[in-house]
C-alpha atoms as a PDB file:
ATOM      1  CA  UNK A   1      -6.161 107.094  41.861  1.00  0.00           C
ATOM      2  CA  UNK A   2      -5.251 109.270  44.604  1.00  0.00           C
ATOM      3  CA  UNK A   3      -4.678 112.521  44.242  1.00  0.00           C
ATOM      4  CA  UNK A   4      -1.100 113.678  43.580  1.00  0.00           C
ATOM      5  CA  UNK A   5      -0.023 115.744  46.510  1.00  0.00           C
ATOM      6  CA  UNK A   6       2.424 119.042  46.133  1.00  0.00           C
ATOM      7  CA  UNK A   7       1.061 119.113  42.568  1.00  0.00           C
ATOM      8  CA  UNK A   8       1.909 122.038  40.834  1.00  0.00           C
ATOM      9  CA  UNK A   9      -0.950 123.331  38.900  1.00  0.00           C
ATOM     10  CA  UNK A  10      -0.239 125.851  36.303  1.00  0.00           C
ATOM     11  CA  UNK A  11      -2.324 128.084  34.094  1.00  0.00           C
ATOM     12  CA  UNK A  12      -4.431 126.537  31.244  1.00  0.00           C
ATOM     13  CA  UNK A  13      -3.015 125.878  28.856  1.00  0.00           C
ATOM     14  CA  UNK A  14      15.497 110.571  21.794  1.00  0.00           C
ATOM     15  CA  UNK A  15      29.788 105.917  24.754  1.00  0.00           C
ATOM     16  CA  UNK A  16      29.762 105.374  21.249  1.00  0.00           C
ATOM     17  CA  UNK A  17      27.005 103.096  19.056  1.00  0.00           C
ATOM     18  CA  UNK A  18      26.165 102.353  15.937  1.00  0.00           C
ATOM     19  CA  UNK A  19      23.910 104.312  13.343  1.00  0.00           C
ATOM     20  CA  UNK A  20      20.798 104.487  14.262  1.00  0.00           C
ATOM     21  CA  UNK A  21      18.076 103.388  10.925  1.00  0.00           C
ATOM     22  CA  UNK A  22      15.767 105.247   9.490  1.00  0.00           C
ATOM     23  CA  UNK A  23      13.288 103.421  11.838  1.00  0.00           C
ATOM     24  CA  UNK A  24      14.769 104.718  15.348  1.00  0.00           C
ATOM     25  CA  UNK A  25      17.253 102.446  16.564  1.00  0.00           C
ATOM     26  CA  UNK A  26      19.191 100.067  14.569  1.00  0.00           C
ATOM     27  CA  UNK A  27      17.818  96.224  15.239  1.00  0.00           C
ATOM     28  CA  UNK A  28      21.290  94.745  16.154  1.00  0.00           C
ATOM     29  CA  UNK A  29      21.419  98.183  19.380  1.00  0.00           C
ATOM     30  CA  UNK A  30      17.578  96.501  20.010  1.00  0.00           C
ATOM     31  CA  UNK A  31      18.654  93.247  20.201  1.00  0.00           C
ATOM     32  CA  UNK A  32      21.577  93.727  22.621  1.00  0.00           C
ATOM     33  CA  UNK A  33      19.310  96.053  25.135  1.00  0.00           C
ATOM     34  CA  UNK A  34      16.136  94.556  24.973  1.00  0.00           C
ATOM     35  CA  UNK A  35      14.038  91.397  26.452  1.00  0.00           C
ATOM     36  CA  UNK A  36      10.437  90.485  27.359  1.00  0.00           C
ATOM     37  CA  UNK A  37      10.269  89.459  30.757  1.00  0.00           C
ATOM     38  CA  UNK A  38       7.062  89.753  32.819  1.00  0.00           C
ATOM     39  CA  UNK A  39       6.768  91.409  36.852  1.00  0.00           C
ATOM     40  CA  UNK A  40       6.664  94.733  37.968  1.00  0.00           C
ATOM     41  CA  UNK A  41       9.835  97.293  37.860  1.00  0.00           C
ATOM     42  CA  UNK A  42      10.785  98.403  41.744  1.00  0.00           C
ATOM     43  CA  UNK A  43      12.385 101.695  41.554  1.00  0.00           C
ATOM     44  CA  UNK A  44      14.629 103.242  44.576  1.00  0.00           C
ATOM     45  CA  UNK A  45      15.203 106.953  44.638  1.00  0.00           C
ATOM     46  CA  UNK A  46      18.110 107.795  47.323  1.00  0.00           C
ATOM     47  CA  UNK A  47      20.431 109.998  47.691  1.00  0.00           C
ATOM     48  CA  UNK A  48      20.355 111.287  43.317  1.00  0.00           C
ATOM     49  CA  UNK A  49      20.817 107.523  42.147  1.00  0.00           C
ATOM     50  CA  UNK A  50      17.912 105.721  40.649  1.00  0.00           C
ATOM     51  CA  UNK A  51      18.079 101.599  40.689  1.00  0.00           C
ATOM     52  CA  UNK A  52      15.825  99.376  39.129  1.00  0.00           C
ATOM     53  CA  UNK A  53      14.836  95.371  40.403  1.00  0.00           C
ATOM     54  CA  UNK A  54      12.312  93.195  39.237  1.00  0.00           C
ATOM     55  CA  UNK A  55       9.824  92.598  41.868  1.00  0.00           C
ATOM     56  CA  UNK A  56      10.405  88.961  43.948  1.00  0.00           C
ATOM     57  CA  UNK A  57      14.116  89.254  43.131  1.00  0.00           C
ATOM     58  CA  UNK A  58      16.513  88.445  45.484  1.00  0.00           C
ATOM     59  CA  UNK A  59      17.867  91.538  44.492  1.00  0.00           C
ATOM     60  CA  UNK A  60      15.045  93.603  45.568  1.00  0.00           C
ATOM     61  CA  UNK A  61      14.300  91.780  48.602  1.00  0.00           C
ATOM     62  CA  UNK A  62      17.819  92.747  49.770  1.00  0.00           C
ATOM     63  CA  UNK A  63      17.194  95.871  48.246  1.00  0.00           C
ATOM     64  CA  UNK A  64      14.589  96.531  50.151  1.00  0.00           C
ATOM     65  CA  UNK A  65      16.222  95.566  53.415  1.00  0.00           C
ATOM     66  CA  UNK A  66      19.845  97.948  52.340  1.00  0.00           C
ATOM     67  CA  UNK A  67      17.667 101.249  51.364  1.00  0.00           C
ATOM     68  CA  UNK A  68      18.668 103.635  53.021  1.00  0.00           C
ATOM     69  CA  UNK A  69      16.715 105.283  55.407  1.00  0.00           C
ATOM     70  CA  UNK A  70      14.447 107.664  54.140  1.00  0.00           C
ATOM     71  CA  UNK A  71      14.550 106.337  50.299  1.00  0.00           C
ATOM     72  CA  UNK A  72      11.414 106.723  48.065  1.00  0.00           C
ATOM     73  CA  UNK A  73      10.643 103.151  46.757  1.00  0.00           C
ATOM     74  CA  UNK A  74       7.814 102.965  44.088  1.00  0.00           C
ATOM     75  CA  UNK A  75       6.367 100.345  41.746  1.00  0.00           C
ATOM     76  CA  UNK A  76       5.930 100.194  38.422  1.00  0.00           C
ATOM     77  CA  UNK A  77       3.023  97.732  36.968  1.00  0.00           C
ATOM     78  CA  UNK A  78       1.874  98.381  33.445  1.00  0.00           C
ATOM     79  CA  UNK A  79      -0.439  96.865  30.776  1.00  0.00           C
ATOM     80  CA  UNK A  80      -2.245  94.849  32.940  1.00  0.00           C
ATOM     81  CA  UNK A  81      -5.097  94.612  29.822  1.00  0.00           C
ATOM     82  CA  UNK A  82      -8.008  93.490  31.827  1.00  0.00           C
ATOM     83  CA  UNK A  83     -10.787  92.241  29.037  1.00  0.00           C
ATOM     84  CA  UNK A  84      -8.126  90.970  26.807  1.00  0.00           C
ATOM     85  CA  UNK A  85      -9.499  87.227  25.475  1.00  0.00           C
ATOM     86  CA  UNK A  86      -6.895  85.620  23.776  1.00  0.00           C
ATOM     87  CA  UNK A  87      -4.790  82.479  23.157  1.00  0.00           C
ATOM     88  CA  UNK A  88      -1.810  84.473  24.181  1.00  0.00           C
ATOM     89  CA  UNK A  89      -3.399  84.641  27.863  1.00  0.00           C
ATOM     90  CA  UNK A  90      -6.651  83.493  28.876  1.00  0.00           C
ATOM     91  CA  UNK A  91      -6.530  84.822  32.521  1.00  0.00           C
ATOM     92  CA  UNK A  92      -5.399  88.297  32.267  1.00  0.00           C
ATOM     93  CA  UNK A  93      -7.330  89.251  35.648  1.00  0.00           C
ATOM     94  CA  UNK A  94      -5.284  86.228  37.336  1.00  0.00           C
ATOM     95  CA  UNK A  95      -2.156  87.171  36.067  1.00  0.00           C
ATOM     96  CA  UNK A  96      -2.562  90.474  37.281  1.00  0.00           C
ATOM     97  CA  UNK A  97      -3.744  89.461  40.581  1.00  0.00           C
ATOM     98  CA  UNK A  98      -0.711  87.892  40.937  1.00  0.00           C
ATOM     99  CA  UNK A  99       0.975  91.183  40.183  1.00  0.00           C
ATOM    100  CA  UNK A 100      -0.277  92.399  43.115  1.00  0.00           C
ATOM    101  CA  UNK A 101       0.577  89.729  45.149  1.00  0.00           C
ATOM    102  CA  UNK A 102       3.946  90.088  44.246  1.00  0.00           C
ATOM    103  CA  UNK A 103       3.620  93.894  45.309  1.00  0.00           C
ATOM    104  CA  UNK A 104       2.218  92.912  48.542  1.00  0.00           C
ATOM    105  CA  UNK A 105       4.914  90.507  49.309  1.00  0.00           C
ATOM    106  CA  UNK A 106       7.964  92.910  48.729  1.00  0.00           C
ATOM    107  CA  UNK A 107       8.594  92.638  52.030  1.00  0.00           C
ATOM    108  CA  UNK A 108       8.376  96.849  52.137  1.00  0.00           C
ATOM    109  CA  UNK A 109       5.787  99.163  51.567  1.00  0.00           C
ATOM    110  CA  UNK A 110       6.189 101.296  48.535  1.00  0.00           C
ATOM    111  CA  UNK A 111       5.580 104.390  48.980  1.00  0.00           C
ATOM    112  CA  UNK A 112       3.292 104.581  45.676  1.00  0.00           C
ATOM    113  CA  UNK A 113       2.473 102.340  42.682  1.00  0.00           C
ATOM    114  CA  UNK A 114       2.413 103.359  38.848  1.00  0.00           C
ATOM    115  CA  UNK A 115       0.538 101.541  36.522  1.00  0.00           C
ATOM    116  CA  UNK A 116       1.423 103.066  33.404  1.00  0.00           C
ATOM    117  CA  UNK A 117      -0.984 102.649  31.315  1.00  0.00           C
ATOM    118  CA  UNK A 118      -3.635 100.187  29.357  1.00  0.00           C
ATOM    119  CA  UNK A 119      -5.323  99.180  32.585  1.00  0.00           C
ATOM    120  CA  UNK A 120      -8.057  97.689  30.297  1.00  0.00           C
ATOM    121  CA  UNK A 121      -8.160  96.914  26.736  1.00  0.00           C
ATOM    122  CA  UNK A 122     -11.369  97.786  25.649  1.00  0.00           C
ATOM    123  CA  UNK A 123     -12.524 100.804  27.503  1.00  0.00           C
ATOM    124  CA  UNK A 124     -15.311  99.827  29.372  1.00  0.00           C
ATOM    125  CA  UNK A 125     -17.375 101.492  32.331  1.00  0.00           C
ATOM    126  CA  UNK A 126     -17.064  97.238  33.375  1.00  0.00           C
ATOM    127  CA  UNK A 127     -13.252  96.941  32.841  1.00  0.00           C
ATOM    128  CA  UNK A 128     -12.046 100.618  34.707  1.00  0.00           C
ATOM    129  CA  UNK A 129     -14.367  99.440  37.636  1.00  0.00           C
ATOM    130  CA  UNK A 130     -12.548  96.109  38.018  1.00  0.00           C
ATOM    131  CA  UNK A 131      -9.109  97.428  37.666  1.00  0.00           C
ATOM    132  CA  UNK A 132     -10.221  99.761  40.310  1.00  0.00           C
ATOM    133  CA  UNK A 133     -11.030  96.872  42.895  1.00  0.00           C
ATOM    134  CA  UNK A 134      -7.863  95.234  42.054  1.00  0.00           C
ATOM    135  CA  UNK A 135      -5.722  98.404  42.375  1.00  0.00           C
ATOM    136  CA  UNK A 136      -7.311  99.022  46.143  1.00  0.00           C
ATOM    137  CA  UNK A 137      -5.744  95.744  47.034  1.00  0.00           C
ATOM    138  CA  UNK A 138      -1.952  97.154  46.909  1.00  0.00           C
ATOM    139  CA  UNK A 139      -0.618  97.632  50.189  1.00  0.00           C
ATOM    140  CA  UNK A 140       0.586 101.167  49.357  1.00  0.00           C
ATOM    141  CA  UNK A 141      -0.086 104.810  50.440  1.00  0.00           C
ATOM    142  CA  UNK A 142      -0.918 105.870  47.174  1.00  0.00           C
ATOM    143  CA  UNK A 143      -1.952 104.234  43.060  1.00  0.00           C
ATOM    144  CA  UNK A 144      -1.055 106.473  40.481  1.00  0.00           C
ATOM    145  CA  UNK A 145      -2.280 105.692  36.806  1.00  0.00           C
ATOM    146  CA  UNK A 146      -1.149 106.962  32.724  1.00  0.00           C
ATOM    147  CA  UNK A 147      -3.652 105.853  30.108  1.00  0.00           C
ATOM    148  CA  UNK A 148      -3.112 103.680  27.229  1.00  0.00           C
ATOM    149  CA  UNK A 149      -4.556 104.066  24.203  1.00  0.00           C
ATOM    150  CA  UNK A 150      -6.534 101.139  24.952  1.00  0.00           C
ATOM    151  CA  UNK A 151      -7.904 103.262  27.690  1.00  0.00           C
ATOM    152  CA  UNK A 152      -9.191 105.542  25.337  1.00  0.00           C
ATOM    153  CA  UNK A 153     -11.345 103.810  22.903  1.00  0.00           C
ATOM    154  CA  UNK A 154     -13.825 105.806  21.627  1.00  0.00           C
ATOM    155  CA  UNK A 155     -14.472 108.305  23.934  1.00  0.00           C
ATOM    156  CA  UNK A 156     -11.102 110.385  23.925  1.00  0.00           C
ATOM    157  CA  UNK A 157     -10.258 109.158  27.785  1.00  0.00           C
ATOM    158  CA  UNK A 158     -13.485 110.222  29.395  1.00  0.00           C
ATOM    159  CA  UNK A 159     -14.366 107.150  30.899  1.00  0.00           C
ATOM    160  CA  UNK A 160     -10.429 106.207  32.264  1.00  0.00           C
ATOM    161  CA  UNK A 161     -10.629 110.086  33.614  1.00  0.00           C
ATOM    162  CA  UNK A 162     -13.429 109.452  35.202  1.00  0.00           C
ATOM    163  CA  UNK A 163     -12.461 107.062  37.586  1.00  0.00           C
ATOM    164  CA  UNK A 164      -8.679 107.881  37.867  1.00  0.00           C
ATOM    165  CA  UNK A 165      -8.182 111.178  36.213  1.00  0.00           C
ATOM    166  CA  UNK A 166      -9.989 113.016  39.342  1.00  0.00           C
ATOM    167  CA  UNK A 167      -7.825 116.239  40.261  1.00  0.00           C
ATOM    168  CA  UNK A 168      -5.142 115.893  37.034  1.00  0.00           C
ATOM    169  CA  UNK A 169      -5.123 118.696  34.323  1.00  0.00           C
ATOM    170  CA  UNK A 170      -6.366 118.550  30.920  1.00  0.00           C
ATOM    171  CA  UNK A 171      -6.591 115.069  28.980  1.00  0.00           C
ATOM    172  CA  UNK A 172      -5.181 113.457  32.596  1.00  0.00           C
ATOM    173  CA  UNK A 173      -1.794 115.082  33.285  1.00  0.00           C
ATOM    174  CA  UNK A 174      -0.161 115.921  36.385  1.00  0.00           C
ATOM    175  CA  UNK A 175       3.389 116.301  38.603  1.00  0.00           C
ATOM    176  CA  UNK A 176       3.746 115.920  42.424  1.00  0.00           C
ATOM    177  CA  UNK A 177       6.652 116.027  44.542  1.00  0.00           C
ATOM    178  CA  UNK A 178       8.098 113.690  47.539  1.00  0.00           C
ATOM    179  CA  UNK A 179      11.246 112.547  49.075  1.00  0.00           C
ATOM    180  CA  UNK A 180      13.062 115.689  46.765  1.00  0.00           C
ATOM    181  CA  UNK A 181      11.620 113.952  43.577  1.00  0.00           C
ATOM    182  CA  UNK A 182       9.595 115.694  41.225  1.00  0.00           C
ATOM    183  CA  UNK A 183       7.539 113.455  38.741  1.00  0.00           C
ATOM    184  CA  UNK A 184       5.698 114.033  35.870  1.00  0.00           C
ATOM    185  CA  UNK A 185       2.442 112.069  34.901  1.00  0.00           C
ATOM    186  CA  UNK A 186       2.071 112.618  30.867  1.00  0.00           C
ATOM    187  CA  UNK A 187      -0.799 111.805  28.215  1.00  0.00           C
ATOM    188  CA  UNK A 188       0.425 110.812  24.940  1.00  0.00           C
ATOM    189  CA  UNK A 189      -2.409 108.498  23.768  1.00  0.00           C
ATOM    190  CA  UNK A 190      -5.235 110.330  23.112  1.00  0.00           C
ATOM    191  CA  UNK A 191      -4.189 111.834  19.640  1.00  0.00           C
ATOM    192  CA  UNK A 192      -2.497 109.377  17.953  1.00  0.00           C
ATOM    193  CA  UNK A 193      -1.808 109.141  13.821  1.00  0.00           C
ATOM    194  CA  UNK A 194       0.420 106.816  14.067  1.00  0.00           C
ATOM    195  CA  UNK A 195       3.088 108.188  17.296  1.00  0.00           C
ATOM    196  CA  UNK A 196       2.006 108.746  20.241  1.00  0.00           C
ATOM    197  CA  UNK A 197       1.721 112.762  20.718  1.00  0.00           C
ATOM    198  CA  UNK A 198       1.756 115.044  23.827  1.00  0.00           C
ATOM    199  CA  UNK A 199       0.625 118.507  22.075  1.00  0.00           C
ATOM    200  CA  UNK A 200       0.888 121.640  22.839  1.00  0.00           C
ATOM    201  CA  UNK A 201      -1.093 122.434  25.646  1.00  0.00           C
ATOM    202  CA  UNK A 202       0.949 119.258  27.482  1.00  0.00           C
ATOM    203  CA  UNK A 203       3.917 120.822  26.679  1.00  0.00           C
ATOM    204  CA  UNK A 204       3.602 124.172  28.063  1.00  0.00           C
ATOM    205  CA  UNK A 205       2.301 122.672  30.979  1.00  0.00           C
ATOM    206  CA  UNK A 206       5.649 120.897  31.364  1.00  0.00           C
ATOM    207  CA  UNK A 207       7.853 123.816  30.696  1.00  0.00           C
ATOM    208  CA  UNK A 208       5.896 126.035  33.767  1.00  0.00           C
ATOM    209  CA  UNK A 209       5.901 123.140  35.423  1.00  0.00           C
ATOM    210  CA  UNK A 210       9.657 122.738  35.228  1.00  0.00           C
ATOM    211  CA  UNK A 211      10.598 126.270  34.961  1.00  0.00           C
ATOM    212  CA  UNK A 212      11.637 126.395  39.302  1.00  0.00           C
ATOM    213  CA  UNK A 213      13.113 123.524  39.598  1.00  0.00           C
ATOM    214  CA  UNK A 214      16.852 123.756  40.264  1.00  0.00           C
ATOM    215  CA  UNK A 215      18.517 122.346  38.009  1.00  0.00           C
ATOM    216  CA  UNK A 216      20.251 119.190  40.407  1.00  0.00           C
ATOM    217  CA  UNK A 217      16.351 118.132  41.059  1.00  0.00           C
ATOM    218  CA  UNK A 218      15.955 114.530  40.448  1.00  0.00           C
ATOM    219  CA  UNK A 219      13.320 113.938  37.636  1.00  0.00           C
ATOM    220  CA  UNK A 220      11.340 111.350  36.843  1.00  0.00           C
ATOM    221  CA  UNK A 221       8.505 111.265  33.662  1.00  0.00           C
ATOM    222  CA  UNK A 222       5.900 108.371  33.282  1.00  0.00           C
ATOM    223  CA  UNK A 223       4.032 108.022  29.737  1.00  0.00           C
ATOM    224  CA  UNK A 224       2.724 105.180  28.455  1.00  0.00           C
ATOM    225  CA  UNK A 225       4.079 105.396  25.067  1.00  0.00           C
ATOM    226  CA  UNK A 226       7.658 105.845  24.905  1.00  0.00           C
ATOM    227  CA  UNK A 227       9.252 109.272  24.924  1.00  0.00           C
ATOM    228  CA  UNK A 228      12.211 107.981  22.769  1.00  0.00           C
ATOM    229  CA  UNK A 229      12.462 106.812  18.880  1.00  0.00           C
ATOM    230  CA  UNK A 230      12.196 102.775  20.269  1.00  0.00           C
ATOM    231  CA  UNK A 231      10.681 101.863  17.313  1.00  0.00           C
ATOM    232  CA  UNK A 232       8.824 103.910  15.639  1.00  0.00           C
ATOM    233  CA  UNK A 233       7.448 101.766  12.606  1.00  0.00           C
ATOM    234  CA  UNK A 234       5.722 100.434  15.057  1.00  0.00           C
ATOM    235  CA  UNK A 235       4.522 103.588  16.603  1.00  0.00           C
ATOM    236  CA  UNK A 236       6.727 102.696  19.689  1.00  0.00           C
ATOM    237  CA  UNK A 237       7.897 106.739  19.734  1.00  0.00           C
ATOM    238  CA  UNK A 238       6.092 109.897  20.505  1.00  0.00           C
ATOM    239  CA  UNK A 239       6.100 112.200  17.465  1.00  0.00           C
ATOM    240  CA  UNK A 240       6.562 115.541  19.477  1.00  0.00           C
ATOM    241  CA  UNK A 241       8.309 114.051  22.430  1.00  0.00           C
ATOM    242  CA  UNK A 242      11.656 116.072  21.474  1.00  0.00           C
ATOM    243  CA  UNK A 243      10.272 119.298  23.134  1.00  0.00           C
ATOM    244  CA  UNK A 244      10.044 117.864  26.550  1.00  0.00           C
ATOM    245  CA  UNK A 245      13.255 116.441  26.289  1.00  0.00           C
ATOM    246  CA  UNK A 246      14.609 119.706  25.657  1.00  0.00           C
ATOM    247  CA  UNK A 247      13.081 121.324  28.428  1.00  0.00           C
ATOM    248  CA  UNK A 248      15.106 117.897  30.537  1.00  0.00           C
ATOM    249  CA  UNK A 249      18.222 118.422  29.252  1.00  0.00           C
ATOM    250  CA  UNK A 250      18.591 120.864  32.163  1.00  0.00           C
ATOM    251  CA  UNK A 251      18.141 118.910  35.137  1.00  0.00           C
ATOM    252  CA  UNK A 252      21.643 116.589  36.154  1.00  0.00           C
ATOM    253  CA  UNK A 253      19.300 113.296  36.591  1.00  0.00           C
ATOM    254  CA  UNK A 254      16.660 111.890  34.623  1.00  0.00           C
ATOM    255  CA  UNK A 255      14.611 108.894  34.727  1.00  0.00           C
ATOM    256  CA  UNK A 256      11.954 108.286  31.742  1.00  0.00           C
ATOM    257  CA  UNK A 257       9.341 105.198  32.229  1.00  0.00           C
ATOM    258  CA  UNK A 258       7.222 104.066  29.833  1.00  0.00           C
ATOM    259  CA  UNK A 259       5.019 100.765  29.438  1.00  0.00           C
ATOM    260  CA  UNK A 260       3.241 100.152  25.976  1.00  0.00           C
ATOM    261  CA  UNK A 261       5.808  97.808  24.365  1.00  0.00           C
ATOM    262  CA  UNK A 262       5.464  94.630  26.791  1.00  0.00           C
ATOM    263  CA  UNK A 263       8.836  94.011  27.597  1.00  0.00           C
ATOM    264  CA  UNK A 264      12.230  95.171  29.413  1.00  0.00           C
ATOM    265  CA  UNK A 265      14.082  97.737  27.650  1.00  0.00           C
ATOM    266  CA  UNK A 266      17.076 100.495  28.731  1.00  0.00           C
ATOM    267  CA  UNK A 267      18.468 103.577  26.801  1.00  0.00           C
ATOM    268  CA  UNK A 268      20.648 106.421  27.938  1.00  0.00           C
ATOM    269  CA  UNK A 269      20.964 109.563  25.925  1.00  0.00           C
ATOM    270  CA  UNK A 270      23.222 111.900  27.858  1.00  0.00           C
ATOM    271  CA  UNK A 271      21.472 112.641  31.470  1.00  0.00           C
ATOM    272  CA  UNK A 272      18.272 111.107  30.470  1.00  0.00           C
ATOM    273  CA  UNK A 273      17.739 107.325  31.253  1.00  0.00           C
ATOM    274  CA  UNK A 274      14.445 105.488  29.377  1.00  0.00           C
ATOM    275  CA  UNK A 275      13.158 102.227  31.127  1.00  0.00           C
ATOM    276  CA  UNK A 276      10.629 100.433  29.110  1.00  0.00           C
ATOM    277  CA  UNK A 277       8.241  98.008  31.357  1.00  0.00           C
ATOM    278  CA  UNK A 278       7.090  94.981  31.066  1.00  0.00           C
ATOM    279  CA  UNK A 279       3.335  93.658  31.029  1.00  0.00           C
ATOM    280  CA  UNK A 280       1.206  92.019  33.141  1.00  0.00           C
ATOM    281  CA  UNK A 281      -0.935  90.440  30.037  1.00  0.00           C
ATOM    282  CA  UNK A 282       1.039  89.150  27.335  1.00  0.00           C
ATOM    283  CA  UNK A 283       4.513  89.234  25.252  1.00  0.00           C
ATOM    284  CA  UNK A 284       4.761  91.499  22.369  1.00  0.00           C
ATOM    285  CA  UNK A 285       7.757  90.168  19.808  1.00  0.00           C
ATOM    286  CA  UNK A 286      10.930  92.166  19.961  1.00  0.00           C
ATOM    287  CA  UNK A 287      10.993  94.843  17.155  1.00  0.00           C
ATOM    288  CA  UNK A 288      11.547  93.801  13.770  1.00  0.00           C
ATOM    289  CA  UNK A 289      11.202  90.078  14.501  1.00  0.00           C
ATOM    290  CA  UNK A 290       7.315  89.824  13.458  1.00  0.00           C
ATOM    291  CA  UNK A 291       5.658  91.875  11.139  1.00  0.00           C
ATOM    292  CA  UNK A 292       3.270  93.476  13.350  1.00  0.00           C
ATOM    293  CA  UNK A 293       3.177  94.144  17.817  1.00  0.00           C
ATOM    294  CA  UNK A 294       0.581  91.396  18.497  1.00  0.00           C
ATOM    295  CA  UNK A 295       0.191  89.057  21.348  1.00  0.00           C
ATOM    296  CA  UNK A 296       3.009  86.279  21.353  1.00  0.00           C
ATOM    297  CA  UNK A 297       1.590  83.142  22.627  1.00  0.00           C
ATOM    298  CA  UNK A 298       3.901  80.597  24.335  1.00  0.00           C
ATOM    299  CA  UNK A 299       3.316  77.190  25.628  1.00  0.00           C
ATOM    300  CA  UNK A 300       0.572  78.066  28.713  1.00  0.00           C
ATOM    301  CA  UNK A 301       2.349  76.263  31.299  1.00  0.00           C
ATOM    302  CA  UNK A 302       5.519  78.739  30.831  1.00  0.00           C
ATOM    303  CA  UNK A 303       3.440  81.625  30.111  1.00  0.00           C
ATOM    304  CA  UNK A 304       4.053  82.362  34.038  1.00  0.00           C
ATOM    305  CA  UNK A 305       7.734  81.468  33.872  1.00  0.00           C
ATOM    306  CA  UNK A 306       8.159  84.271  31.357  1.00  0.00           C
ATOM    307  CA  UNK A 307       9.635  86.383  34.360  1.00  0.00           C
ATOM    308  CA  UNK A 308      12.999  87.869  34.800  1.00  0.00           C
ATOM    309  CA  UNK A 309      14.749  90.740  36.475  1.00  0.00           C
ATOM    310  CA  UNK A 310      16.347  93.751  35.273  1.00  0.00           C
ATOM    311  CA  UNK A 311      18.592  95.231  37.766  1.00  0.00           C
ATOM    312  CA  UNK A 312      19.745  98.941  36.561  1.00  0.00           C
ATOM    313  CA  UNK A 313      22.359 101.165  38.394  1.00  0.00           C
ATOM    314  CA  UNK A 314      22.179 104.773  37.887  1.00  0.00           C
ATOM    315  CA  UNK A 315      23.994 107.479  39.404  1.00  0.00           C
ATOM    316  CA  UNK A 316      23.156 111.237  38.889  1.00  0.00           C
ATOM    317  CA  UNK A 317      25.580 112.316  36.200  1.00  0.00           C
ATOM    318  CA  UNK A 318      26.786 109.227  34.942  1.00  0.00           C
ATOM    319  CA  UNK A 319      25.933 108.466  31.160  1.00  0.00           C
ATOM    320  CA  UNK A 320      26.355 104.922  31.563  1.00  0.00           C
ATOM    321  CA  UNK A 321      23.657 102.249  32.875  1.00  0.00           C
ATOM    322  CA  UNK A 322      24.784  99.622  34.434  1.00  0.00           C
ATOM    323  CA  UNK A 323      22.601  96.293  33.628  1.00  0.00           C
ATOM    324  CA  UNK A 324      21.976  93.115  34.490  1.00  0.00           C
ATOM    325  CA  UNK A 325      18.950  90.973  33.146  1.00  0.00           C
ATOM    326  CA  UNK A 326      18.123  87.326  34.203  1.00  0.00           C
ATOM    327  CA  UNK A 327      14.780  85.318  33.898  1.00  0.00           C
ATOM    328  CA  UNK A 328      13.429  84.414  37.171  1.00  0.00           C
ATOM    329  CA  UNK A 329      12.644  80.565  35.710  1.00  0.00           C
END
């Protein structure tokens, strides 16, 4: 990972819907926001409005072509699993080299890629190496990495810190600034009953690290687990995550991005947007329709036709999302 530049480095240290259920949200407000599609998320910062594509759209390719000048453009890739054996993909490493070809072939240059999180699945000194190589391929200035918990497998994160944790703070976190965006990089996987968890250290490092901002800053927070009650009988919620979104409530535009789940998903509490990604591995059923999160397998020859595109308008202010989602097949 490269280093995050303008990091600040301080001391030590969830319109009208439906009740939600006692599980997060209700299944029916799931059903009508959510999708698995596969790709990376393209995100454009200009001028306070955040919009989302699906990398090889149409959409982003004119995207790309209408930014305006001066825009940040980043990438999203996340749970790219490389080690996984399974029926419900037997070539993770090729479907996440294609990942990266579709990066490459944006037709820009991003200005950084985020993977956020389970580069590998089991934790090995092997797998972290090979994601490595593969990562160096992006045409980009800089690769910017959360862990998963399948990053951390029995060793509390040393291994995933030490090959992309160089320069963060405690268990891997960090913030940098560019283009008049300030991101933060969060850890919420390293502690985990059964929710993910931040702690407190974390969380005091957020609130210095927010504290002079102005409040019209554009903000954008990756974790791996999501920072919102998605659904949390699943563990697909962060048990403490409520602080930090406190200490957001502040700032006019928000923009939370999480991987974890496998699949496309959009909420909007207030000023805070939360963009679920999609995986580079395999499917994950949509909550409540299996009794457990494992691999989905589908019919290999569609496995790569399991694609589609999110397109998400977001202006600074609004409380609305405006969404569009479409396989690519």
């Amino acid at each position: 990972m490269t280093a995050p530049h303008d990091r600040r480095s301080p001391a030590p240290i969830g319109g009208t819907e439906e009740p939600s259920s006692e599980h997060g949200m209700s299944r029916r407000q799931l059903l009508r926001h959510a999708g698995w599609f596969g790709g990376a998320v393209v995100l454009t910062v200009a001028g306070g409005e955040v919009m989302s594509q699906v990398a090889g759209s149409r959409d982003a390719t004119a995207g790309a072509a209408a930014a305006p000048s001066g825009a940040l453009r980043f990438v999203q890739v996340s749970d790219s699993h490389i080690g996984f054996q399974g029926p419900a993909n037997t070539d993770v490493v090729g479907s996440f080299a294609q990942a990266i070809e579709q990066v490459n072939g944006l037709g820009f240059r991003p200005d950084f890629v985020m993977h956020s999180g389970d580069l590998t699945h089991l934790s090995t000194a092997g797998q972290f190496d090979q994601v490595r190589q593969m990562t160096a391929g992006l045409r980009t200035d800089r690769v910017f990495t959360v862990p998963g918990e399948h990053d951390s497998i029995g060793d509390a994160g040393r291994a995933y810190r030490q090959v992309f944790g160089k320069g963060t703070l405690g268990d891997g976190w960090y913030s940098f600034d560019t283009h008049g965006v300030h991101f933060l990089a969060l850890v919420n996987t390293l502690h985990l009953e059964k929710l993910g968890h931040l702690g407190t250290e974390q969380i005091d490092f957020v609130r210095k690290d927010l504290a002079g901002l102005p409040s019209d800053t554009p903000v954008v927070v990756f974790s791996h687990i999501p920072l919102f009650a998605m659904y949390p009988k699943w563990g697909w919620s962060t048990d403490d995550a409520l602080k930090v979104i406190a200490l957001l409530r502040r700032f006019s535009s928000v923009t939370c991005l999480n991987g974890h789940v496998h699949q496309l998903f959009t909420k909007t509490e207030g000023n805070i947007t939360f963009h679920s990604a999609t995986t580079t591995a395999y499917p994950l059923p949509k909550p409540g329709r299996a009794p457990a999160p494992t691999p989905q397998v589908v019919p290999a020859r569609r496995l790569k036709d399991a694609l589609g595109i999110r397109t998400v308008g977001y202006r600074r202010g609004d409380q609305r999302l405006a969404v569009k989602d479409e396989r690519l097949a």
